[in-house]
C-alpha atoms as a PDB file:
ATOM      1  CA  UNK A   1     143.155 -39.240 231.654  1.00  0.00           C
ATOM      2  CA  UNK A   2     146.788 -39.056 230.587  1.00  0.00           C
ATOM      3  CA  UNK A   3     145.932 -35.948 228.953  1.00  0.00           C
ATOM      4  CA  UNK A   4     144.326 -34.486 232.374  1.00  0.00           C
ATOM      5  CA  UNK A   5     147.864 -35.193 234.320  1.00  0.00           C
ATOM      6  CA  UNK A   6     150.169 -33.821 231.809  1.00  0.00           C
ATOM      7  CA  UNK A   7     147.862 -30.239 231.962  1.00  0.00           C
ATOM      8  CA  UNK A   8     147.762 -30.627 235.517  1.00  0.00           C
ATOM      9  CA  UNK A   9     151.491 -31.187 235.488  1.00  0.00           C
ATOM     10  CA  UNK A  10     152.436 -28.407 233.683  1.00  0.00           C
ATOM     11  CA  UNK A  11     150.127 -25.778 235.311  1.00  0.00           C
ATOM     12  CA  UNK A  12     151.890 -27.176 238.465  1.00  0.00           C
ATOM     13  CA  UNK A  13     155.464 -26.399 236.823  1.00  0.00           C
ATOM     14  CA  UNK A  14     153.878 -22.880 235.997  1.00  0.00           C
ATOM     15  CA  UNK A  15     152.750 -22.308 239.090  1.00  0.00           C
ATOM     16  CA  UNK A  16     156.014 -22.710 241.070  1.00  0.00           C
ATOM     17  CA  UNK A  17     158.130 -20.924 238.416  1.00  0.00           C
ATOM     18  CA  UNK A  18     155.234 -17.927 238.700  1.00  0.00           C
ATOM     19  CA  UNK A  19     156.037 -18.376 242.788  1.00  0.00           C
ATOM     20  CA  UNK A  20     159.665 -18.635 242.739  1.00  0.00           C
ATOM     21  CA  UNK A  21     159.772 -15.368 240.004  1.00  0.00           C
ATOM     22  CA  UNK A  22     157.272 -13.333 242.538  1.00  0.00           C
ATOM     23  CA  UNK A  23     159.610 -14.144 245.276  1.00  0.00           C
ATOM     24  CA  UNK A  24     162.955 -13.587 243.757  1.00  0.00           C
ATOM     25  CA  UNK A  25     161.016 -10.220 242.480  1.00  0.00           C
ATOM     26  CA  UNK A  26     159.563  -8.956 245.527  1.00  0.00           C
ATOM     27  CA  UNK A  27     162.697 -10.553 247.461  1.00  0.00           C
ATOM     28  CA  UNK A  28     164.670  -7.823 245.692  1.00  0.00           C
ATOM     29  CA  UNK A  29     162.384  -4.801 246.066  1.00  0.00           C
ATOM     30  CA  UNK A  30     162.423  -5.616 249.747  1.00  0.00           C
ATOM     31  CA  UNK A  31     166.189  -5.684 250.240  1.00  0.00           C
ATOM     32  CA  UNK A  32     166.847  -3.484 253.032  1.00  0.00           C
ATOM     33  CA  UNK A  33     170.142  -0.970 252.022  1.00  0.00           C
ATOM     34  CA  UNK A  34     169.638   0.964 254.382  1.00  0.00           C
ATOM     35  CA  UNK A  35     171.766   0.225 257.636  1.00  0.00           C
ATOM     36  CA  UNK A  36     172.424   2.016 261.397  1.00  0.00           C
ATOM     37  CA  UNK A  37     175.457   0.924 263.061  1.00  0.00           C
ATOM     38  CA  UNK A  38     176.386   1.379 266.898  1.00  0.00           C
ATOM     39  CA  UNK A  39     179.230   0.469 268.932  1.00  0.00           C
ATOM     40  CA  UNK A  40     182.287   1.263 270.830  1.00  0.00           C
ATOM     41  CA  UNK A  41     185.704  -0.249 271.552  1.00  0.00           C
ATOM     42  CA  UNK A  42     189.087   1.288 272.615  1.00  0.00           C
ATOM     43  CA  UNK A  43     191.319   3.801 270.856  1.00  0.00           C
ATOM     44  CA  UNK A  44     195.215   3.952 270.685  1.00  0.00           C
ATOM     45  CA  UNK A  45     197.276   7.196 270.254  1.00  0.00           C
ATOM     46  CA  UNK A  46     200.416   7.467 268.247  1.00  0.00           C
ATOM     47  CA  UNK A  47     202.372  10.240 268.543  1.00  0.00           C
ATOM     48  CA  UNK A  48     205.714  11.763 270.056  1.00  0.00           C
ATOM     49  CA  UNK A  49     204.365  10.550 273.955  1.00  0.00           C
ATOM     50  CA  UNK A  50     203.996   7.412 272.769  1.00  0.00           C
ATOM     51  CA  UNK A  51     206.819   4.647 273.620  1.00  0.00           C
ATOM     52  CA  UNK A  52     204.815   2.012 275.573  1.00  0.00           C
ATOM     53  CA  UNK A  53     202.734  -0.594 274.738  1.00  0.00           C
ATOM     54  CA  UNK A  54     200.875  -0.626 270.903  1.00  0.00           C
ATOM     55  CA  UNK A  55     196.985  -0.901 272.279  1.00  0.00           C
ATOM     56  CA  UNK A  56     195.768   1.481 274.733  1.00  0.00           C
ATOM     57  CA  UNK A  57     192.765   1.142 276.607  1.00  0.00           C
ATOM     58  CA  UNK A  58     191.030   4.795 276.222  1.00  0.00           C
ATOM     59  CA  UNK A  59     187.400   3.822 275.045  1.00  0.00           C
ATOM     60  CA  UNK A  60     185.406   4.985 271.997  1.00  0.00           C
ATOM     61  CA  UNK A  61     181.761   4.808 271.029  1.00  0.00           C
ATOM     62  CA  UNK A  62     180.314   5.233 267.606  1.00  0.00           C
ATOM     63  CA  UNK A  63     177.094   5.441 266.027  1.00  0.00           C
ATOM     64  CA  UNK A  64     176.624   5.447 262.145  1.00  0.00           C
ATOM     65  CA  UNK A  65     174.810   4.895 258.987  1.00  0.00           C
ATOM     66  CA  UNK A  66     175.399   3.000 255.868  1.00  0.00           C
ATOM     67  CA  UNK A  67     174.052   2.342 252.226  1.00  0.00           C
ATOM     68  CA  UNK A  68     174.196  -0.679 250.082  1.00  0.00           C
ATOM     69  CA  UNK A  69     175.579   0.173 246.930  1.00  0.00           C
ATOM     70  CA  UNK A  70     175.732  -3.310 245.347  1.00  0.00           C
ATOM     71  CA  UNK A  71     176.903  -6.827 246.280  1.00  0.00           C
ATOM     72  CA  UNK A  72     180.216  -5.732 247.260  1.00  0.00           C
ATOM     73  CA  UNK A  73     180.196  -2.252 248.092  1.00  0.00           C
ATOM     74  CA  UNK A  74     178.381   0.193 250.868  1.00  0.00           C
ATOM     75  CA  UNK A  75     178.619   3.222 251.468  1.00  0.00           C
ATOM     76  CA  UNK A  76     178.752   4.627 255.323  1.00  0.00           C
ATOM     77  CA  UNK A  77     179.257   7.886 257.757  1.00  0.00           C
ATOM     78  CA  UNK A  78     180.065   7.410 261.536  1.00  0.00           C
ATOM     79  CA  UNK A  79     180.384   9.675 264.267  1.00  0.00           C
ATOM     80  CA  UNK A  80     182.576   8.490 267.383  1.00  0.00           C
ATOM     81  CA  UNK A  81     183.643   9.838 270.390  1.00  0.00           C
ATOM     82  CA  UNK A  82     186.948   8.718 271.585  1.00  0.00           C
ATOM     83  CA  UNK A  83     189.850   9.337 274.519  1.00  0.00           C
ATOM     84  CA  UNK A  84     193.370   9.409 272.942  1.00  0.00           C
ATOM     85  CA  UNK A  85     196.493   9.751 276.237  1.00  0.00           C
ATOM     86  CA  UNK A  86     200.060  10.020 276.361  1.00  0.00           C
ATOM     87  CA  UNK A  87     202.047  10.379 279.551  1.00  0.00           C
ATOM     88  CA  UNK A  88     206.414  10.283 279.014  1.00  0.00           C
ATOM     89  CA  UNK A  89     206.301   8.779 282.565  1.00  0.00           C
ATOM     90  CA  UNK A  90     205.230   5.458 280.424  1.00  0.00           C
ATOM     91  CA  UNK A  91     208.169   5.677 278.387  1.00  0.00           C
ATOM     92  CA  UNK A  92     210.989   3.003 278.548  1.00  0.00           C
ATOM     93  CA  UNK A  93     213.536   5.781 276.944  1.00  0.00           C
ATOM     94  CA  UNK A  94     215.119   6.190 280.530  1.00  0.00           C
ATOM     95  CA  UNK A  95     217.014   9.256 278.915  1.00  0.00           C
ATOM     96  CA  UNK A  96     215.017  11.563 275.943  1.00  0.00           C
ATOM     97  CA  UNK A  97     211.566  10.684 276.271  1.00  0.00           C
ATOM     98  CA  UNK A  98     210.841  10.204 280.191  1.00  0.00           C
ATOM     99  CA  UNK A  99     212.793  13.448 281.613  1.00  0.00           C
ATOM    100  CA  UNK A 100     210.451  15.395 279.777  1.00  0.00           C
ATOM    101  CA  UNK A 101     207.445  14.613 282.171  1.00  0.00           C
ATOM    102  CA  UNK A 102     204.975  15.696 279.646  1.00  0.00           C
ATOM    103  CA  UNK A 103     201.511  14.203 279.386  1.00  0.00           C
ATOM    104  CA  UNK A 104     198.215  14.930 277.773  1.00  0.00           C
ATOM    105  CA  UNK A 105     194.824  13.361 277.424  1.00  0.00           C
ATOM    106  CA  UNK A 106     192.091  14.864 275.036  1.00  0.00           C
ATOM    107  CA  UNK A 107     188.053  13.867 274.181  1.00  0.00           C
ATOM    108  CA  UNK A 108     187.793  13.980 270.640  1.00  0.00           C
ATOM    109  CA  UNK A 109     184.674  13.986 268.139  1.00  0.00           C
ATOM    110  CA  UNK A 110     185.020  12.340 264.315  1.00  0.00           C
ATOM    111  CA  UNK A 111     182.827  12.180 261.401  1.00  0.00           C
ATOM    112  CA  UNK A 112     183.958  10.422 258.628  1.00  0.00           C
ATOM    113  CA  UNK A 113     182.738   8.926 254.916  1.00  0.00           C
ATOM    114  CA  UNK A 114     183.994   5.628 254.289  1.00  0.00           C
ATOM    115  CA  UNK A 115     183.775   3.254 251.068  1.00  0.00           C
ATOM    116  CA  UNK A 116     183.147  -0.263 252.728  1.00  0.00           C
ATOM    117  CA  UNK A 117     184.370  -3.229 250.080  1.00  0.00           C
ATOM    118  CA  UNK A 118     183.061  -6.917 250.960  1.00  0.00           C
ATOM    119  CA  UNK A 119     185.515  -9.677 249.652  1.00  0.00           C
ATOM    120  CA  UNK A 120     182.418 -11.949 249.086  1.00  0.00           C
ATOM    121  CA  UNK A 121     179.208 -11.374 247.724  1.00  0.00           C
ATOM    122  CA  UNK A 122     176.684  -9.656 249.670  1.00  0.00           C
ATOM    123  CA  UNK A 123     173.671 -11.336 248.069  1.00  0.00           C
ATOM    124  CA  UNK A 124     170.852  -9.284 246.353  1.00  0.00           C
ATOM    125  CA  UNK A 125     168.823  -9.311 249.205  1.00  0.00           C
ATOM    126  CA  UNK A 126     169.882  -8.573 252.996  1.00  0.00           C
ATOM    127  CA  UNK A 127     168.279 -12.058 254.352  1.00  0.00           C
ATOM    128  CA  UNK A 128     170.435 -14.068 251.868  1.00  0.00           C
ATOM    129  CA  UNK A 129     173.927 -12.468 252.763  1.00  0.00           C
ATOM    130  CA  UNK A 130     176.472 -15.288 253.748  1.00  0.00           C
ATOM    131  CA  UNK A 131     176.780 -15.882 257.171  1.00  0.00           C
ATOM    132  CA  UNK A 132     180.895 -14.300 257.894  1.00  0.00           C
ATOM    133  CA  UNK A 133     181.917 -12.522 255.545  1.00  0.00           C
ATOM    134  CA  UNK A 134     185.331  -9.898 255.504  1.00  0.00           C
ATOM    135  CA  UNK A 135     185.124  -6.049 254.344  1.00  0.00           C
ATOM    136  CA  UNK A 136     187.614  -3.443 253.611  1.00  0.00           C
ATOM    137  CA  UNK A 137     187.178   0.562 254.198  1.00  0.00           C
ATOM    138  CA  UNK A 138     188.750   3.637 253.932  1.00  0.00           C
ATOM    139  CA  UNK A 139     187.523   7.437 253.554  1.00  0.00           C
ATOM    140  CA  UNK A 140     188.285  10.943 254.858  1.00  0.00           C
ATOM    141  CA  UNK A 141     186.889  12.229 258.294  1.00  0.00           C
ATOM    142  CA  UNK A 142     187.119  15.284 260.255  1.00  0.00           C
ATOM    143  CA  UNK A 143     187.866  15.478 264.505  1.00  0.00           C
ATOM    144  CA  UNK A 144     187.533  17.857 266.966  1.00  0.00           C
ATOM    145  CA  UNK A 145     190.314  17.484 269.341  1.00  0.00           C
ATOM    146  CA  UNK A 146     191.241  19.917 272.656  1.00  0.00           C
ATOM    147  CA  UNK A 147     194.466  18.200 274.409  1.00  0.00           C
ATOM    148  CA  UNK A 148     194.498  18.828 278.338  1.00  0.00           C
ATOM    149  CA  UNK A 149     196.828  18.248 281.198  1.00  0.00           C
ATOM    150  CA  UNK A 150     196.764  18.022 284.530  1.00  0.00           C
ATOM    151  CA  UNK A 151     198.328  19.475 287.554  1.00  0.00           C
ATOM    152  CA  UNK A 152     197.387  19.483 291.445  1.00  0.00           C
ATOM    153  CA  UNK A 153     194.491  17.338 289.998  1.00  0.00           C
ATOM    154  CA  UNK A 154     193.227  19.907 287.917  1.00  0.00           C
ATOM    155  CA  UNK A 155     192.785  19.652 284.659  1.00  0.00           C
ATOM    156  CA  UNK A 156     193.925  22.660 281.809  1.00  0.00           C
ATOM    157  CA  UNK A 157     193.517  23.192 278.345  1.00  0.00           C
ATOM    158  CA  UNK A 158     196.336  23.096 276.457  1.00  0.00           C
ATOM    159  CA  UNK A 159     195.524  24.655 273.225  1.00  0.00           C
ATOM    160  CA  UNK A 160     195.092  28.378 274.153  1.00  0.00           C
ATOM    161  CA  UNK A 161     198.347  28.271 276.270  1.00  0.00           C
ATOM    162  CA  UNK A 162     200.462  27.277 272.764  1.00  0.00           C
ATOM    163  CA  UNK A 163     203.265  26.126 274.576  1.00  0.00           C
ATOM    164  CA  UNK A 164     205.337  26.001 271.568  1.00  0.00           C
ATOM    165  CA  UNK A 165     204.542  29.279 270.765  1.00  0.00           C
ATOM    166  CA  UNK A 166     202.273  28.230 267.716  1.00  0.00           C
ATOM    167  CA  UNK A 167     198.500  28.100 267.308  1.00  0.00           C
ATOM    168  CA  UNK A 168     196.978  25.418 266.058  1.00  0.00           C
ATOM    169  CA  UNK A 169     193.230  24.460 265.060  1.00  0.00           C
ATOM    170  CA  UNK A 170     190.614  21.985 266.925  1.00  0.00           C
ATOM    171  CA  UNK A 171     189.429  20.821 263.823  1.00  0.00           C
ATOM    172  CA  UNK A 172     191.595  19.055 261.702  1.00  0.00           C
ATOM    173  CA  UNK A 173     191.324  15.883 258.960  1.00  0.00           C
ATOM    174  CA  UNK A 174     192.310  12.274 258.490  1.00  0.00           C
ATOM    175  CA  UNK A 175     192.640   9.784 255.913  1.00  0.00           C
ATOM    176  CA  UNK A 176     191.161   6.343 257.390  1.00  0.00           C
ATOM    177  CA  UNK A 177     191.280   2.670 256.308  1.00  0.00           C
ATOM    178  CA  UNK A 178     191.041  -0.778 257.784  1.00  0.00           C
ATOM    179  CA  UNK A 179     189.982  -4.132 257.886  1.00  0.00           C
ATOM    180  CA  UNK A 180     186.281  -5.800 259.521  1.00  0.00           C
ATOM    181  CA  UNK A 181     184.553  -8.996 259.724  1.00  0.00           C
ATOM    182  CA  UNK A 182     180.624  -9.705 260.004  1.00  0.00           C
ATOM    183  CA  UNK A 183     178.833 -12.450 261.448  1.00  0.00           C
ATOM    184  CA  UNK A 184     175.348 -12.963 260.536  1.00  0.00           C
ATOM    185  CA  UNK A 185     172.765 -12.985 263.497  1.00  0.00           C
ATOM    186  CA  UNK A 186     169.830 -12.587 262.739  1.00  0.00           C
ATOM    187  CA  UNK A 187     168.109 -11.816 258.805  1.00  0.00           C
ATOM    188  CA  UNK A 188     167.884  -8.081 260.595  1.00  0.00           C
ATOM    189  CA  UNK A 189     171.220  -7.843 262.629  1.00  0.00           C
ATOM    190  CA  UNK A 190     174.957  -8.465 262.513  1.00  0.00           C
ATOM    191  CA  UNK A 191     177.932  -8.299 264.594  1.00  0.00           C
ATOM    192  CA  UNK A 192     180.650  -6.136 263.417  1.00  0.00           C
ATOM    193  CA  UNK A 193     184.637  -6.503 264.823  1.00  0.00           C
ATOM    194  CA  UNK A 194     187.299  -4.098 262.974  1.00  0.00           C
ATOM    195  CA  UNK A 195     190.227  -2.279 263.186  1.00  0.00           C
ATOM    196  CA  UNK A 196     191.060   0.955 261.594  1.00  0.00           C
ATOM    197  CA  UNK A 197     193.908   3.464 261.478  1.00  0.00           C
ATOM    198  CA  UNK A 198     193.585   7.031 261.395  1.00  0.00           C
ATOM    199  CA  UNK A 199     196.097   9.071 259.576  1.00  0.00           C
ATOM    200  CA  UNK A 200     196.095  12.847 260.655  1.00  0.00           C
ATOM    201  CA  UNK A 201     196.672  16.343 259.391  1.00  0.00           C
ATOM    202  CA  UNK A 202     198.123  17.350 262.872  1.00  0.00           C
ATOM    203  CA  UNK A 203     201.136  17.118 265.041  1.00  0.00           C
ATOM    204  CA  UNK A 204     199.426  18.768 267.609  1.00  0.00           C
ATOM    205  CA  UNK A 205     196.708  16.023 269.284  1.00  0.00           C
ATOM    206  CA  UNK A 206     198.974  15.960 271.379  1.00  0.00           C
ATOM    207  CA  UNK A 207     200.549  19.297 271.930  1.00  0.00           C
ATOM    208  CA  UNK A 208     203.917  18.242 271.272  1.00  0.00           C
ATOM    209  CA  UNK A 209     205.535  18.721 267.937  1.00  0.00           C
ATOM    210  CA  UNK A 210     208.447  21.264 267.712  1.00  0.00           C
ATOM    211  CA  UNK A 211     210.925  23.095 270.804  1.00  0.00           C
ATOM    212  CA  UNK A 212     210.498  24.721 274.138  1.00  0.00           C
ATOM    213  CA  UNK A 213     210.339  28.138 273.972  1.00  0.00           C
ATOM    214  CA  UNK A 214     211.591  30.932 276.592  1.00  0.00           C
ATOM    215  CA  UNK A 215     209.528  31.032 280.148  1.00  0.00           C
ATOM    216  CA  UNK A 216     209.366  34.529 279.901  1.00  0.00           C
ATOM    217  CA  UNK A 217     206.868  33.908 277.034  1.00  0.00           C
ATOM    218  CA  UNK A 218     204.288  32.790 279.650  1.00  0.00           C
ATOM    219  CA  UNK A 219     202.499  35.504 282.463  1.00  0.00           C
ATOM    220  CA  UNK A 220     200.822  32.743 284.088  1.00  0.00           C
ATOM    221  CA  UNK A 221     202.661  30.107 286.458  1.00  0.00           C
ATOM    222  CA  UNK A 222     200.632  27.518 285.244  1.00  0.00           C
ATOM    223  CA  UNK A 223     201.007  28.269 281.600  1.00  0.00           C
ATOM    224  CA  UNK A 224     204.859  27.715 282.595  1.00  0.00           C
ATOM    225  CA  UNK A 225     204.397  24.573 284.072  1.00  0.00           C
ATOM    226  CA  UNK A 226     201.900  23.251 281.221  1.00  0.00           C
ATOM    227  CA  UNK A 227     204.735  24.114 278.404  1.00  0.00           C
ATOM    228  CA  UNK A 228     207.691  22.541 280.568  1.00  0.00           C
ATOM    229  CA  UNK A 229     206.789  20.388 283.389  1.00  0.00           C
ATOM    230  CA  UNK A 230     210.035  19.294 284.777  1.00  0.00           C
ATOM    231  CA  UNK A 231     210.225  21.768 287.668  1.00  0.00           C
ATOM    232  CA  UNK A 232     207.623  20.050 289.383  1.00  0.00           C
ATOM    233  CA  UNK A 233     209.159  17.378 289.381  1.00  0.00           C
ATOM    234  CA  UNK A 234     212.343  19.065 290.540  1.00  0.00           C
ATOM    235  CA  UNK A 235     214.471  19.286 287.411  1.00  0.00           C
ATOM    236  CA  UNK A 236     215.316  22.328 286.090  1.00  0.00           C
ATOM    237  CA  UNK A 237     213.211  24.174 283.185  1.00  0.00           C
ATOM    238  CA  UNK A 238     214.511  23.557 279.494  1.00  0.00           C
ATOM    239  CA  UNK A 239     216.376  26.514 277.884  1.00  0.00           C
ATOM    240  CA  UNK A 240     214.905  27.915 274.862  1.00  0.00           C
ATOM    241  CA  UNK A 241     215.243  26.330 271.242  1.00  0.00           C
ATOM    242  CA  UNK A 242     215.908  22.161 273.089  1.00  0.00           C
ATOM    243  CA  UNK A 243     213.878  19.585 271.666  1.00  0.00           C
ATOM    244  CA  UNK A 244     210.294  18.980 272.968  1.00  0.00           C
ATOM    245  CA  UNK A 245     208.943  16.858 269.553  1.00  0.00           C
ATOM    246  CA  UNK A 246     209.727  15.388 265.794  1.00  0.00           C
ATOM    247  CA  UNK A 247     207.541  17.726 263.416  1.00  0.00           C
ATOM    248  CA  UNK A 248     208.404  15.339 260.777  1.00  0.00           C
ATOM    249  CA  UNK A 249     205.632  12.762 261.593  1.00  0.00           C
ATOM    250  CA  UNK A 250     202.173  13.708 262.610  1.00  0.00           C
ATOM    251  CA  UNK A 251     200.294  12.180 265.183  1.00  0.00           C
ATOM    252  CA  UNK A 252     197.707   8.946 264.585  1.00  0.00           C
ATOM    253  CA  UNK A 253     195.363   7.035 265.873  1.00  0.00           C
ATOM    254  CA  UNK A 254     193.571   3.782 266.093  1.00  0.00           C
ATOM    255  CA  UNK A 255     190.045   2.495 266.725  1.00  0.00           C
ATOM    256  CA  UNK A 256     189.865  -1.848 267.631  1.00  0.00           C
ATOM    257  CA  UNK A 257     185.508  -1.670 267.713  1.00  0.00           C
ATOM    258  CA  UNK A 258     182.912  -4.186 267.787  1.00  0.00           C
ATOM    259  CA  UNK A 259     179.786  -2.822 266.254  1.00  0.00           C
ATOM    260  CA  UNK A 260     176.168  -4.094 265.607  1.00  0.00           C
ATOM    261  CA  UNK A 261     174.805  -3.701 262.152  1.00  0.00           C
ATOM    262  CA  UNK A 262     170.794  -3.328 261.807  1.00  0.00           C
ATOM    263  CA  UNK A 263     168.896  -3.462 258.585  1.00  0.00           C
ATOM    264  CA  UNK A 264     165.906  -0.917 258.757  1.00  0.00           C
ATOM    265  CA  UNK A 265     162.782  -1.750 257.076  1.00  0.00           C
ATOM    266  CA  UNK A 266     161.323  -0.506 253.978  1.00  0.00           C
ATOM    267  CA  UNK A 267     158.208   1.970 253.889  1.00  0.00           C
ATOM    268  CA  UNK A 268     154.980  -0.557 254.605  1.00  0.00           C
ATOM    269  CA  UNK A 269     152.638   1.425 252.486  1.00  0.00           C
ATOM    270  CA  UNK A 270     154.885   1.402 249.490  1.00  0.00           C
ATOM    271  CA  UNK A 271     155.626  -2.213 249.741  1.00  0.00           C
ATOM    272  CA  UNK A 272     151.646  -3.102 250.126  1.00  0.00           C
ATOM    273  CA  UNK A 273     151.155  -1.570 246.683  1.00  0.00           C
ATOM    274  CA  UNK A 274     154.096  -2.902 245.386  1.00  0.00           C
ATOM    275  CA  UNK A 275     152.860  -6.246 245.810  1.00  0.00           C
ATOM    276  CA  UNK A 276     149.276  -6.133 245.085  1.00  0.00           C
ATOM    277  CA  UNK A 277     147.611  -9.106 245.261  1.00  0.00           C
ATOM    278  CA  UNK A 278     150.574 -10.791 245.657  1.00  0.00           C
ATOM    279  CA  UNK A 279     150.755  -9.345 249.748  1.00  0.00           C
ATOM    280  CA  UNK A 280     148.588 -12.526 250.988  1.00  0.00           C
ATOM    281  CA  UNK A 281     150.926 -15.443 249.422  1.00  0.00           C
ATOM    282  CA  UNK A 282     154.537 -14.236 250.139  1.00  0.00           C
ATOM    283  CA  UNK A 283     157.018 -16.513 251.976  1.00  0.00           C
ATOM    284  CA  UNK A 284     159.466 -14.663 252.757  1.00  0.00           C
ATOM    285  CA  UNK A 285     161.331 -15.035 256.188  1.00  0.00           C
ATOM    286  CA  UNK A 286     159.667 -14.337 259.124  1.00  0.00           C
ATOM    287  CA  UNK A 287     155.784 -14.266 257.352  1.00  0.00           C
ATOM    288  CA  UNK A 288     155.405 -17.582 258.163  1.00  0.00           C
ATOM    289  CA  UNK A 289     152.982 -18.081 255.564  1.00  0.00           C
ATOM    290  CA  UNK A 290     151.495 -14.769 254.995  1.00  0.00           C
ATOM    291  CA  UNK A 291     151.280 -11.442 256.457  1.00  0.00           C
ATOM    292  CA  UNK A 292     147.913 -11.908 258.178  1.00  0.00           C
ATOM    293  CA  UNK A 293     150.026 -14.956 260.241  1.00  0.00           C
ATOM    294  CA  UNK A 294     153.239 -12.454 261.100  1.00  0.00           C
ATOM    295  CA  UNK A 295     153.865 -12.295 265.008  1.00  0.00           C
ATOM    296  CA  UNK A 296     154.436  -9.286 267.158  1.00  0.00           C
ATOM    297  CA  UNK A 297     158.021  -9.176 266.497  1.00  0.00           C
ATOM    298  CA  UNK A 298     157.757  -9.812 262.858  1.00  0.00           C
ATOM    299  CA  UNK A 299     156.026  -6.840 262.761  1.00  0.00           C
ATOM    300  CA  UNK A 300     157.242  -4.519 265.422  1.00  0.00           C
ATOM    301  CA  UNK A 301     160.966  -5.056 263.594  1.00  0.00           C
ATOM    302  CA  UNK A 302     159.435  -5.264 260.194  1.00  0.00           C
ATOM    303  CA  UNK A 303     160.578  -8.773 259.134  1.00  0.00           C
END
């Protein structure tokens, strides 16, 4: 009898180490590393129209994907649309900055590649991550940008006019880092909040960088009034060579976004032969037993 509940015993003792190995195995293969991302926030320009107040409120909106390297890093690529505006009007510089009456606003396009670093570890599987935890990233990125103003309530591209007398490309590139937390929600989603600064290849988002050039450069009234803008305001034109910008610094920008983070299921046919027999008997979260017991949710979302 003694004998019977020692080998019962220990074939109990086998069978939860055999169940908590399955588990921990299968628990890996089904870690999701595979991420979307979407989200928006606002975006703040930096540049030589900007003497004001340090947040803005143009808005951005981003949508994006990542990979999960390991633990602590992921890799990810984001496109964003975002506003970027300057107006000298805003300026407190009673003197330089606001008798220049200058202003600009411009709809830009990025796509970047960022390196993502988590301070803590991620957990080998996407339902066991820790609850907060705080990230790092930086990468390069490209962005499409066409600076406008406007006059009479219309508004004019700026780019084609080169009011400096210097052409300039729409494309241009950035260097990018910043820092992000993430708050767990659900074992599928998670709430992103981060702030990142953009540092550019350009002193032109803005179309101000260098010196006014001579009127009689410019056939077009409007072209005139785009390059100097204090007549209509009643001041006289700038003569040639005064300052309009400081080339020495290029323009920048920065995103303040809140995000949500998704974790995309894995392939359902690869993971049914993956687990064999096994398929009936898991316990992972949101099977609730077993596959055969999974709700609609479960497996619309492929918990």
């Amino acid at each position: 009898m003694q004998i019977k509940r020692v080998l019962l015993f220990i074939l109990f003792i086998s069978f939860i180490a055999i169940e908590l190995d399955a588990q921990s195995f299968y628990g890996l293969r089904r870690d999701r590393p595979w991420q979307v991302t979407f989200g928006g926030g606002v975006s703040t320009y930096y540049g030589d129209m900007k003497e004001g107040r340090w947040i803005d409120d143009n808005i951005n909106i981003s949508v994006g994907g990542m990979y999960k390297i390991n633990q602590h890093l992921s890799l990810r690529s984001e496109l964003t649309y975002f506003r970027l505006s300057g107006d000298d009007r805003d300026s407190k510089n009673e003197t330089s900055i606001r008798e220049r009456y200058l202003s600009f606003r411009a709809d830009n396009f990025e796509l970047n590649v960022q390196a993502v670093v988590y301070f803590f570890n991620n957990g080998l599987s996407y339902y066991i991550r820790p609850p907060v935890n705080l990230y790092a990233f930086g990468g390069i990125g490209a962005f499409y940008s066409n600076p406008k103003s406007e006059i009479d309530g219309q508004w004019y591209a700026l780019r084609p006019v080169e009011t400096e007398g210097v052409g300039y490309s729409p494309i241009h590139a950035n260097f990018n880092g910043g820092l992000g937390v993430t708050a767990k929600i659900t074992y599928n989603l998670s709430l992103m909040a981060e702030a990142g600064w953009r540092i550019t290849t350009t002193d032109y988002i803005d179309d101000v960088s260098t010196q006014y050039i001579d009127q009689s450069n410019f056939a077009d009234p409007i072209d005139k009034l785009l390059a100097d803008r204090r007549p209509l305001f009643g001041q006289p034109a700038w003569e040639e060579g005064h300052i309009r910008g400081n080339p020495s610094e290029n323009d920048g920008y920065m995103f303040i976004q809140l995000k949500l983070q998704y974790y995309l299921g894995i392939n359902r046919n690869k993971a049914k032969s993956q687990r064999g027999n096994y398929k009936n008997r898991t316990n992972y979260p949101g099977s609730f037993g077993g596959r055969n017991k999974r709700g609609f949710f479960n497996r619309l979302f492929g918990n």
